[in-house]
C-alpha atoms as a PDB file:
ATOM      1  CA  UNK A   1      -4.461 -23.273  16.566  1.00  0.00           C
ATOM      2  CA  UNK A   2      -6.280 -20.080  17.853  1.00  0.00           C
ATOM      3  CA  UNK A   3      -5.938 -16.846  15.797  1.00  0.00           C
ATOM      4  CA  UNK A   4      -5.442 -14.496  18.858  1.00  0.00           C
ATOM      5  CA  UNK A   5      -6.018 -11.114  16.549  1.00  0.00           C
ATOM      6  CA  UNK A   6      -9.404 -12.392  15.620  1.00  0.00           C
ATOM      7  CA  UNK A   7     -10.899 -13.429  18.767  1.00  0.00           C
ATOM      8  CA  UNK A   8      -9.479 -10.415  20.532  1.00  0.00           C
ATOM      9  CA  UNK A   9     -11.102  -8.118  18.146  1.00  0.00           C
ATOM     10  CA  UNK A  10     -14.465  -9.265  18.340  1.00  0.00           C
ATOM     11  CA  UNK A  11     -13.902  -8.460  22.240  1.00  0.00           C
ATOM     12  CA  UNK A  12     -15.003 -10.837  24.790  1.00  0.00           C
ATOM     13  CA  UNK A  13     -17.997 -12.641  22.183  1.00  0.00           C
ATOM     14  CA  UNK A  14     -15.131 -14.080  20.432  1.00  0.00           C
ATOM     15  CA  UNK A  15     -13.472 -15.399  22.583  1.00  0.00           C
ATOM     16  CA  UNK A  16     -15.298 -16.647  25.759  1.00  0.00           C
ATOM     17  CA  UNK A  17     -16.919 -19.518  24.614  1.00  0.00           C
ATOM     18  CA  UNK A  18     -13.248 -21.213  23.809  1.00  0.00           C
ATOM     19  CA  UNK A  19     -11.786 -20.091  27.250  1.00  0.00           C
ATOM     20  CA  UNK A  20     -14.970 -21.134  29.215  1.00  0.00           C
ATOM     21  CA  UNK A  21     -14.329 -24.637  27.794  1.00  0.00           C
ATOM     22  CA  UNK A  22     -10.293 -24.797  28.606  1.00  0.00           C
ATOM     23  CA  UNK A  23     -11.220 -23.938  32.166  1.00  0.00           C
ATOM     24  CA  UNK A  24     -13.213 -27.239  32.989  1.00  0.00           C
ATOM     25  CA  UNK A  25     -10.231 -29.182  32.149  1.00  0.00           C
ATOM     26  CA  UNK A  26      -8.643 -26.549  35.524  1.00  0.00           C
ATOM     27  CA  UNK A  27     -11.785 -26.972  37.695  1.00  0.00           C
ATOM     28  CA  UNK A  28     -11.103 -28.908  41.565  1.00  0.00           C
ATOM     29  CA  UNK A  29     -13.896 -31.187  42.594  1.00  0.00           C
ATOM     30  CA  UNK A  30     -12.622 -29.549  45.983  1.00  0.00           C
ATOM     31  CA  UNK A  31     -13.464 -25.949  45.377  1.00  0.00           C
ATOM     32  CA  UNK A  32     -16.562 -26.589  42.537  1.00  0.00           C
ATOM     33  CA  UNK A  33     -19.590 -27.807  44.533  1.00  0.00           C
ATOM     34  CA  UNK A  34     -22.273 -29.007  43.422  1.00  0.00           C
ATOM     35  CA  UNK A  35     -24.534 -26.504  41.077  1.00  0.00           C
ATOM     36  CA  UNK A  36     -21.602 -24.474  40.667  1.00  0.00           C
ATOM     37  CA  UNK A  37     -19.910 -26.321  37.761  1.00  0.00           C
ATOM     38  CA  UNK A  38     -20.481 -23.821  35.087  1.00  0.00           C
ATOM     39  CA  UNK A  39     -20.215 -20.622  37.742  1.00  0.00           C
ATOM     40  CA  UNK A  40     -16.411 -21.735  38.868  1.00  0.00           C
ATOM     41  CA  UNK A  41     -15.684 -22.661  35.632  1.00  0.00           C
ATOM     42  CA  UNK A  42     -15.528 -18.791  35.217  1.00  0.00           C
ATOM     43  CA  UNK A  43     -12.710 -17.854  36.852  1.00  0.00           C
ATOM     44  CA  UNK A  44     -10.604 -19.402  34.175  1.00  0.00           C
ATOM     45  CA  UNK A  45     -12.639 -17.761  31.573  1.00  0.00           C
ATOM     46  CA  UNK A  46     -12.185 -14.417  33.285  1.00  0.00           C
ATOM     47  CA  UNK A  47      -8.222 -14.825  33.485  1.00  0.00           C
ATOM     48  CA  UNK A  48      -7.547 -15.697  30.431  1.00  0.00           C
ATOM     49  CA  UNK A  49      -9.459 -12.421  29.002  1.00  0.00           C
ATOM     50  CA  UNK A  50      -7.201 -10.291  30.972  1.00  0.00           C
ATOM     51  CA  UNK A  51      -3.792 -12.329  30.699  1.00  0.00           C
ATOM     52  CA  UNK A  52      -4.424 -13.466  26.937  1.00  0.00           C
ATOM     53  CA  UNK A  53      -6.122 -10.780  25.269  1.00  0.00           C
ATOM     54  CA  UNK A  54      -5.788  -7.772  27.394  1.00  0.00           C
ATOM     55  CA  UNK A  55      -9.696  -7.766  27.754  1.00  0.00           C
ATOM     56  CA  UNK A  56     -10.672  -6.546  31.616  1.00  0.00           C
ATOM     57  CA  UNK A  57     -14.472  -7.535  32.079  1.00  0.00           C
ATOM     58  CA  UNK A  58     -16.098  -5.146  34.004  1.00  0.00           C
ATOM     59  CA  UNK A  59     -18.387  -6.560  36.835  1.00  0.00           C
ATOM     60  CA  UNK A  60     -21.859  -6.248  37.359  1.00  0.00           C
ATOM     61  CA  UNK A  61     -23.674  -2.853  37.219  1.00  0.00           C
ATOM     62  CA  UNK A  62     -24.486  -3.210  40.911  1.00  0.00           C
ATOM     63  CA  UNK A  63     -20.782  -3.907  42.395  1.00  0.00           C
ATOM     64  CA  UNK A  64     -19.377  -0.705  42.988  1.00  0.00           C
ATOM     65  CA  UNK A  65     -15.543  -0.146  44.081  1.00  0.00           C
ATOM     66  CA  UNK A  66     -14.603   0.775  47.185  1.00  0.00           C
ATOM     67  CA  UNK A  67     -12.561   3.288  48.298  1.00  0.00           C
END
């Protein structure tokens, strides 16, 4: 059991470690290649933030939005 008011307050520290592990049991050996196990395993992570917790991760510093 996961207490969802605890990990979602400590904001994404809580949290990511558990939802970075659920999403290796969702990775596809045809869409992970190889050195990109624990990069695709990300996506998962990322969703789950959003979907679960209501936690949007902003991207890196250097990825702007276009308009």
């Amino acid at each position: 059991m996961v207490d969802k008011e605890r990990i979602s307050s400590n904001g994404h520290h809580g949290v990511w470690g558990l939802f970075h592990e659920i999403g290796h049991n969702h990775q596809n050996s045809q869409w992970t290649f190889r050195g990109t196990t624990e990069v695709t395993v990300n996506l998962f992570s990322l969703y789950l933030m959003e979907k679960v917790c209501g936690l949007i991760i902003e991207g890196h510093p250097s990825i702007t939005k276009q308009a």
